[in-house]
N, C-alpha and C. Protein backbone atom coordinates (compact mmCIF):
# COMPACT_ATOMS: atom_id res chain seq x y z
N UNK A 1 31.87 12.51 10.27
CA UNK A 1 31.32 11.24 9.87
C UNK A 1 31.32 10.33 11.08
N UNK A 2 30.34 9.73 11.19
CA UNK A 2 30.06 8.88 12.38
C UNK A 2 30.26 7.17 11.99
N UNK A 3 31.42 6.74 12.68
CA UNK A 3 32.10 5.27 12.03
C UNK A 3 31.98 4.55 13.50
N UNK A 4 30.78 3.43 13.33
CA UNK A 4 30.91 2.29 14.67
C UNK A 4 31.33 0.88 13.52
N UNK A 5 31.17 0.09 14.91
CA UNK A 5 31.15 -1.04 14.17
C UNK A 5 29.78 -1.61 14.24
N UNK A 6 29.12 -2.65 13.38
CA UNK A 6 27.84 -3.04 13.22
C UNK A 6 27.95 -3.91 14.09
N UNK A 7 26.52 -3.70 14.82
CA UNK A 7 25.73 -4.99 16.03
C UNK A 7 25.78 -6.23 15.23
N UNK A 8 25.77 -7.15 15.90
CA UNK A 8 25.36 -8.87 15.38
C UNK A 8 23.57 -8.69 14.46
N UNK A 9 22.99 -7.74 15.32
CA UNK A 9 21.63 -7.95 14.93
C UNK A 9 21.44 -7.77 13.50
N UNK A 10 22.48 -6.02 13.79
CA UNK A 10 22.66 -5.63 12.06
C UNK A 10 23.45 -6.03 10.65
N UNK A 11 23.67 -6.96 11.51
CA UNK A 11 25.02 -7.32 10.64
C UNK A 11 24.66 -8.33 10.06
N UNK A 12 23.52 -9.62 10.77
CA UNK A 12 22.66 -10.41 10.48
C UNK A 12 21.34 -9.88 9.58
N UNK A 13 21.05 -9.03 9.89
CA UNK A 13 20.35 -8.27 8.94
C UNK A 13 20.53 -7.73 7.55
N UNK A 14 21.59 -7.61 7.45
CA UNK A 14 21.98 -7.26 6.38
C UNK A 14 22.16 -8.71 5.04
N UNK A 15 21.26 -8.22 3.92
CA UNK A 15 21.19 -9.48 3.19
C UNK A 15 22.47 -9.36 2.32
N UNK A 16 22.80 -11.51 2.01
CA UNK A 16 23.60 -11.64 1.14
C UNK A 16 23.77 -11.65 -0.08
N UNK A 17 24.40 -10.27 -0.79
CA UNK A 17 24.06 -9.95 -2.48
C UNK A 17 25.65 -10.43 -2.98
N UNK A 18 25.29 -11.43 -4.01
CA UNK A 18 26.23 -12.19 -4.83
C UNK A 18 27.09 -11.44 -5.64
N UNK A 19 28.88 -11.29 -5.26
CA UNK A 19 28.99 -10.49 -6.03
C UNK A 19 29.86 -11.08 -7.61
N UNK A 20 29.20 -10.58 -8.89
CA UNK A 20 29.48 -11.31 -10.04
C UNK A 20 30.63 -10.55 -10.63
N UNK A 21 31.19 -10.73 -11.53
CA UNK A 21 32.19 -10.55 -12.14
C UNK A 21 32.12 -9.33 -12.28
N UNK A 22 31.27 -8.63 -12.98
CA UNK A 22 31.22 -7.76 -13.63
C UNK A 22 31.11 -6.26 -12.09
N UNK A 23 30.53 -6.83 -11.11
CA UNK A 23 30.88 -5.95 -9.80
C UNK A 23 31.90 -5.78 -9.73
N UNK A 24 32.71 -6.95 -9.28
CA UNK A 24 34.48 -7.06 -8.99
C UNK A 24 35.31 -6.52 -10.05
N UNK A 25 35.04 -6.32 -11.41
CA UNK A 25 35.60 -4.99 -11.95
C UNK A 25 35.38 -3.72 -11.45
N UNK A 26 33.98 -3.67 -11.02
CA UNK A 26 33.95 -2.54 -10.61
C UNK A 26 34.50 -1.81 -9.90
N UNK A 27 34.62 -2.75 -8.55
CA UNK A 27 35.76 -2.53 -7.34
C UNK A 27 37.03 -2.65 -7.64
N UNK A 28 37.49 -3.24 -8.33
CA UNK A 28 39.13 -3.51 -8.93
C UNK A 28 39.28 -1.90 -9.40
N UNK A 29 38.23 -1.41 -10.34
CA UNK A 29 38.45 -0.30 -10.84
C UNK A 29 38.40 1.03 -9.96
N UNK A 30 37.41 0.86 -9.52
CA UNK A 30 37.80 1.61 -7.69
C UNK A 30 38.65 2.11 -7.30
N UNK A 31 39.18 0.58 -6.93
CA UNK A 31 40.75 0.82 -6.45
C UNK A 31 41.79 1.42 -6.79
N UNK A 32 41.79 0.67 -8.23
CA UNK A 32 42.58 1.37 -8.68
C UNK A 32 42.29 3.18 -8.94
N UNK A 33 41.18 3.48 -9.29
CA UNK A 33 41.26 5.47 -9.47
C UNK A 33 41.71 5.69 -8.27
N UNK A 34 41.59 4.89 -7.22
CA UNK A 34 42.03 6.25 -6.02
C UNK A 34 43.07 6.05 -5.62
N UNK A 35 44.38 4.81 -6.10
CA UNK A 35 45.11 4.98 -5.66
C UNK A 35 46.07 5.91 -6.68
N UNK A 36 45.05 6.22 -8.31
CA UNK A 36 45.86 6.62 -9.36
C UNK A 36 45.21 8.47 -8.48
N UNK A 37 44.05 8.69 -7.80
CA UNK A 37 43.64 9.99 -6.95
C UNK A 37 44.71 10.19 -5.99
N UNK A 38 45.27 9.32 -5.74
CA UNK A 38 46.08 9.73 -4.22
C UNK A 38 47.78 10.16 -4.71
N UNK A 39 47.87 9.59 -6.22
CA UNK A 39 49.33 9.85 -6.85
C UNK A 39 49.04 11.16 -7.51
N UNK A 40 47.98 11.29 -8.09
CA UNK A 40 47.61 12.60 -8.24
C UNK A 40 47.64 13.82 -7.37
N UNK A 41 47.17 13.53 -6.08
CA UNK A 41 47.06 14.86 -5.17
C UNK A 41 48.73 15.12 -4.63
N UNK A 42 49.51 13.94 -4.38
CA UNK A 42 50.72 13.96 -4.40
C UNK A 42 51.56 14.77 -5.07
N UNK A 43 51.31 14.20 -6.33
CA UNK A 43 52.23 15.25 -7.61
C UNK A 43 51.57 16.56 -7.32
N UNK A 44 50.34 17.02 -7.18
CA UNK A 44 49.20 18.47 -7.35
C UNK A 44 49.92 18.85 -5.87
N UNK A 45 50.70 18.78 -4.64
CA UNK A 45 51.02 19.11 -3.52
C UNK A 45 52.71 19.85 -4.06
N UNK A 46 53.46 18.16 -4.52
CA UNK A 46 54.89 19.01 -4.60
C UNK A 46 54.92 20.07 -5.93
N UNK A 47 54.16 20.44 -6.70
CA UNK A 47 54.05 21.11 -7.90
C UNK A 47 53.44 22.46 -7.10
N UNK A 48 52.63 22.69 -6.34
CA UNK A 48 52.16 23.50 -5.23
C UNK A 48 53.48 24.14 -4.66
N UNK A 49 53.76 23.44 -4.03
CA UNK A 49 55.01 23.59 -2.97
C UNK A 49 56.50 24.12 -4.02
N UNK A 50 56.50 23.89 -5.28
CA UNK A 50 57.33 24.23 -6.38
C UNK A 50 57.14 25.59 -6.78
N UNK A 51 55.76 25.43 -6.92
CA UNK A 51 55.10 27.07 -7.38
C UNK A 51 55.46 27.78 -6.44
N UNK A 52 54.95 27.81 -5.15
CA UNK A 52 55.33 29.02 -3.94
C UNK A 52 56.96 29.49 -3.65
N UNK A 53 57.74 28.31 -4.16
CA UNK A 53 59.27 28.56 -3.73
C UNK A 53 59.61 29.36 -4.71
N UNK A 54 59.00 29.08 -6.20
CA UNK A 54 59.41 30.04 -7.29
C UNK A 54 59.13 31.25 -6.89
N UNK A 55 57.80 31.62 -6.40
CA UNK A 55 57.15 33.32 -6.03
C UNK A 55 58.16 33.44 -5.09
N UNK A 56 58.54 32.80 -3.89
CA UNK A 56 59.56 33.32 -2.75
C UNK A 56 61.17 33.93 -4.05
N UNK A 57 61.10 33.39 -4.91
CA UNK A 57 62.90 33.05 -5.43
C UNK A 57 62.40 34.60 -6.07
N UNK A 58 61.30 34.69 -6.75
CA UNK A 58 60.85 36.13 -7.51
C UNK A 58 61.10 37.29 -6.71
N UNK A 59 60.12 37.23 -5.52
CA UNK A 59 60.19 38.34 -4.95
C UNK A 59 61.87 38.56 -4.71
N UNK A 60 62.82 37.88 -4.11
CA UNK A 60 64.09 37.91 -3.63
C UNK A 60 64.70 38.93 -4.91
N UNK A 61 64.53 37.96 -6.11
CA UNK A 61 65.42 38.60 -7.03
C UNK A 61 64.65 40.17 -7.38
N UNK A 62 63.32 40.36 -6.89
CA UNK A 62 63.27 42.23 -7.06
C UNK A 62 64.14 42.69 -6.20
N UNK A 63 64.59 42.46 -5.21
CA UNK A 63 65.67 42.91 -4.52
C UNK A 63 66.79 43.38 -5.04
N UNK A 64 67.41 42.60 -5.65
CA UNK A 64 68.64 42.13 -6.48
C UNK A 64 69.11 43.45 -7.02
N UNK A 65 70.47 43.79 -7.31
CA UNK A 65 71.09 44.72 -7.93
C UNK A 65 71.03 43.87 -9.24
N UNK A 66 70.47 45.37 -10.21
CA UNK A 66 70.91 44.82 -11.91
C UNK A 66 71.48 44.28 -12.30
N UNK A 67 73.14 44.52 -11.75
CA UNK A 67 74.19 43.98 -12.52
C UNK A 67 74.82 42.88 -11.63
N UNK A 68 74.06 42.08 -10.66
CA UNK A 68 74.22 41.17 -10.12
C UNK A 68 74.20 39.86 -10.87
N UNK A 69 75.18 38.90 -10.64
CA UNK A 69 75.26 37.51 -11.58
C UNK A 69 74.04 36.73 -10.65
N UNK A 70 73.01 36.06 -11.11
CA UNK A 70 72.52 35.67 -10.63
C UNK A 70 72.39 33.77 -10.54
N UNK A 71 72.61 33.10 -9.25
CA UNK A 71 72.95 31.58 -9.98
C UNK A 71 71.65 30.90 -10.09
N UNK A 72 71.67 30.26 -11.22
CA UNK A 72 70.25 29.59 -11.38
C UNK A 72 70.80 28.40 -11.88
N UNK A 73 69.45 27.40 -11.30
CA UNK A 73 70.06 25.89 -11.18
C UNK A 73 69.02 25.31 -12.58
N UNK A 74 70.30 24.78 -13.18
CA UNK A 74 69.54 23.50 -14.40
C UNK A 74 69.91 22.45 -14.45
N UNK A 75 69.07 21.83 -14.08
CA UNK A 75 69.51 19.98 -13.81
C UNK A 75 70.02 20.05 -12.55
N UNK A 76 71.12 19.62 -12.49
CA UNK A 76 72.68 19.64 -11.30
C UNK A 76 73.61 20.65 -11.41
N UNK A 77 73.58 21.50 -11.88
CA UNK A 77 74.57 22.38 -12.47
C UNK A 77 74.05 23.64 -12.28
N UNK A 78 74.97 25.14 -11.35
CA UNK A 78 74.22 26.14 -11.40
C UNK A 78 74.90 27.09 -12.54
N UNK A 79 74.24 27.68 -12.87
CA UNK A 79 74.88 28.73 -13.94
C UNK A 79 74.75 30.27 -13.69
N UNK A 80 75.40 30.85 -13.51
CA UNK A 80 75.44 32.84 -13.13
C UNK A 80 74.75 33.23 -14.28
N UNK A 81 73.90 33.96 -14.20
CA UNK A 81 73.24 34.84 -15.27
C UNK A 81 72.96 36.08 -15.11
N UNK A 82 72.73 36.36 -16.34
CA UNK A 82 72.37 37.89 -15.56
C UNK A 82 71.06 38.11 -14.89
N UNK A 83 70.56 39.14 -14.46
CA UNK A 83 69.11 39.11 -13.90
C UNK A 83 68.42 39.16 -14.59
N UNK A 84 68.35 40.24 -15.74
CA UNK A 84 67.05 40.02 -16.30
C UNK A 84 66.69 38.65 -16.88
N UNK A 85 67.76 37.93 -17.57
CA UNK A 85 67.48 36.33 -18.50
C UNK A 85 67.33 35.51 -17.29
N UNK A 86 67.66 35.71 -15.81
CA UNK A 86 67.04 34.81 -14.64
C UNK A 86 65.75 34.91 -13.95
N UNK A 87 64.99 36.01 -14.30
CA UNK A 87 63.86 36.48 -14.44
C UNK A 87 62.93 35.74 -15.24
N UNK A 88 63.46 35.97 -16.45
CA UNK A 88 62.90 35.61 -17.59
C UNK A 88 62.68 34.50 -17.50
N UNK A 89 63.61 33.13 -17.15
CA UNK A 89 63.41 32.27 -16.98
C UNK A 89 62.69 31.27 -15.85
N UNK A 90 62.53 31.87 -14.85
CA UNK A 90 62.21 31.88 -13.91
C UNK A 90 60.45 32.11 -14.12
N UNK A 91 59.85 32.81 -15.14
CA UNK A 91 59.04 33.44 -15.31
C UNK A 91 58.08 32.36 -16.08
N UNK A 92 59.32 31.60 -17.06
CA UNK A 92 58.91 30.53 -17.76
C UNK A 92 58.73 29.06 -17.20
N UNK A 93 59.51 29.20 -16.35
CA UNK A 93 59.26 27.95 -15.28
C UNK A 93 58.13 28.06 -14.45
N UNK A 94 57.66 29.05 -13.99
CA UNK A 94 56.15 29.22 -13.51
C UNK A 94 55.25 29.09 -13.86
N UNK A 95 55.09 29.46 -15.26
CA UNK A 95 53.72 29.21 -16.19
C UNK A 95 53.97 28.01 -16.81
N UNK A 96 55.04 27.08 -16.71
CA UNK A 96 55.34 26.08 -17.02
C UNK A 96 54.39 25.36 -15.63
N UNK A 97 54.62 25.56 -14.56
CA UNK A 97 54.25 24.59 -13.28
C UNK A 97 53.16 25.25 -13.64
N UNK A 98 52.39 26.08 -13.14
CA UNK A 98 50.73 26.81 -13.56
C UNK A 98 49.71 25.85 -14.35
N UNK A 99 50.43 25.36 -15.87
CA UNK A 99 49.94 24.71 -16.89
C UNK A 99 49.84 23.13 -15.97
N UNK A 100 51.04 22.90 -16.04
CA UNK A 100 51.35 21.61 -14.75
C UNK A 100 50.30 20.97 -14.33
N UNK A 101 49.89 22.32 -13.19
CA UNK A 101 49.05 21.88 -11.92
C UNK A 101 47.45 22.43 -12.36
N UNK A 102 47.16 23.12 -13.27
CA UNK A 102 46.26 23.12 -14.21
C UNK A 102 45.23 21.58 -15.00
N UNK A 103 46.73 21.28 -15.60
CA UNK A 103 46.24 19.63 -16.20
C UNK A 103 45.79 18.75 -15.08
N UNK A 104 46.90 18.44 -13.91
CA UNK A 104 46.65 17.53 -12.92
C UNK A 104 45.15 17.89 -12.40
N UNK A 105 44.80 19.41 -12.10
CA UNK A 105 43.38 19.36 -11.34
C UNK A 105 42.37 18.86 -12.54
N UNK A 106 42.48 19.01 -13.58
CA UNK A 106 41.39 18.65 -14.53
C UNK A 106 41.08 17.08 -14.69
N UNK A 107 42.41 16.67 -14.33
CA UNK A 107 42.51 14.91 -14.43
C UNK A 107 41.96 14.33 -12.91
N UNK A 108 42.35 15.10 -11.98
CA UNK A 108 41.50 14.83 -10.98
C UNK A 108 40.31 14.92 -10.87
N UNK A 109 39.93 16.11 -11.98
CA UNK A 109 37.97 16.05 -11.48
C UNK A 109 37.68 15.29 -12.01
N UNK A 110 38.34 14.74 -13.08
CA UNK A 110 37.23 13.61 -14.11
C UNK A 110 37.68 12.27 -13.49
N UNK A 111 38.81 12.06 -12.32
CA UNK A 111 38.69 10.64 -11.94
C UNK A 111 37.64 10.73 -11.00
N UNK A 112 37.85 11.71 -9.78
CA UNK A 112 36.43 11.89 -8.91
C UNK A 112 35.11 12.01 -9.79
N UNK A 113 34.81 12.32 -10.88
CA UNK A 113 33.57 12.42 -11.05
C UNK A 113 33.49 10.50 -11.94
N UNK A 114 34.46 10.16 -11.96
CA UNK A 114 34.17 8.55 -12.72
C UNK A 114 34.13 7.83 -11.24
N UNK A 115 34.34 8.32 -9.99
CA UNK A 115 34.58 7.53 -8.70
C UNK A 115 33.39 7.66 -8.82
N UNK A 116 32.93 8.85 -8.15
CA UNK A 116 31.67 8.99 -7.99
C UNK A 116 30.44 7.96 -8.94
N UNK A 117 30.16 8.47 -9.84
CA UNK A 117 30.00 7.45 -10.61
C UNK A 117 29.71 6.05 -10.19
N UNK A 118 31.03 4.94 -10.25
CA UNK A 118 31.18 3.96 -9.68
C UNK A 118 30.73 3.55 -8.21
N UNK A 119 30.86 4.76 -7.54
CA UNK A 119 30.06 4.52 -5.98
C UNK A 119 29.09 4.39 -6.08
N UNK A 120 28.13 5.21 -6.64
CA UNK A 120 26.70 5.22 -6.94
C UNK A 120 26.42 3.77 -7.40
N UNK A 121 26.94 3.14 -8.58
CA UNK A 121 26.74 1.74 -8.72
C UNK A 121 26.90 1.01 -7.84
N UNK A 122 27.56 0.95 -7.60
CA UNK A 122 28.50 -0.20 -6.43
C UNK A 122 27.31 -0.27 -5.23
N UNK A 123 27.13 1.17 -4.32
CA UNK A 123 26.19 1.31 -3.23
C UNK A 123 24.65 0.92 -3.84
N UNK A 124 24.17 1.52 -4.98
CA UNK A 124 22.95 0.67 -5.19
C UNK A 124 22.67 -0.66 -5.76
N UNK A 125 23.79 -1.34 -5.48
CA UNK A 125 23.81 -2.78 -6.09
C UNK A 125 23.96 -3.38 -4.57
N UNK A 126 25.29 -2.80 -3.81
CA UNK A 126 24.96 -3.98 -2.10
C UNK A 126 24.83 -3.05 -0.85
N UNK A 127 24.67 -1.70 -1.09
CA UNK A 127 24.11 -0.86 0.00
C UNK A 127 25.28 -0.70 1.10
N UNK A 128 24.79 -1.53 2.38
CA UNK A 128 25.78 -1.04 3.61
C UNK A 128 26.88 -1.88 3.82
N UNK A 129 26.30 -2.93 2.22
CA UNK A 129 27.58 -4.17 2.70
C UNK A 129 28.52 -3.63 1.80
N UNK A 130 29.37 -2.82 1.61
CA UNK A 130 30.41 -2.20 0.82
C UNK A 130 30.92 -0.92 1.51
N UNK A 131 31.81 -0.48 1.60
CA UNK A 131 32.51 0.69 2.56
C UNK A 131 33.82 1.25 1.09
N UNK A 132 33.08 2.33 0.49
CA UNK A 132 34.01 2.91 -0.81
C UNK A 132 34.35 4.35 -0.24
N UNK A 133 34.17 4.15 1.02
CA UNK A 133 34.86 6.05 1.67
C UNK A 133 36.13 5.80 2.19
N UNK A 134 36.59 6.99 0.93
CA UNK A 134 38.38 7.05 0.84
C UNK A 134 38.46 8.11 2.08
């Protein structure tokens, strides 16, 4: 993307469009999706980063001797289990994050596709005098 700053000529050129109430929701609302987009990709990163440590903790425990106590953490507190019920659980905590990060991408497309949306208004109402690139 190619970002200058505007000449005097263009900048004078550019006409003054009044902005009414009902714009300045618009932009208020703006604002706000992308900063509710940017808490989103946040949570959709450490839920990411949750998922992969679980597959690392999986593969480890195929390693594992059967009759190995295995410690698994709930809350603050670790507890020895056996392997297979640390498996098991472990198994459930994945498709637990899966579902997770499932919902979050679906809530993300429909705020980007309501951004979108709103840009389209916004830019054909004052054109170059508005800058909505996140």
């Amino acid at each position: 993307m190619n970002r200058r700053m505007l000449t005097k000529e263009e900048e004078a050129a550019g006409e003054e469009v009044e902005v009414r109430r009902e714009d300045q929701e618009r932009i208020n609302k703006f604002s706000r999706l992308h900063q509710r987009e940017l808490n989103l990709e946040e949570e959709l990163k450490t839920k990411s980063k949750e998922k992969e440590e679980l597959d690392d903790i999986t593969m480890e425990l195929e390693l594992a001797d059967e009759d190995d106590k295995i410690p698994y953490k709930i809350g603050d507190a670790f507890f020895h289990l056996p392997l297979p019920q640390a498996q098991e659980m472990l198994e459930a905590s994945n498709s637990r994050i899966d579902e997770d990060v499932s919902v979050l991408e679906d809530k993300l497309g429909t705020l980007r596709e309501e951004m979108t949306q709103l840009k389209v208004e916004l830019y054909a109402r004052f054109g170059r005098s508005i800058n909505l690139e996140t």
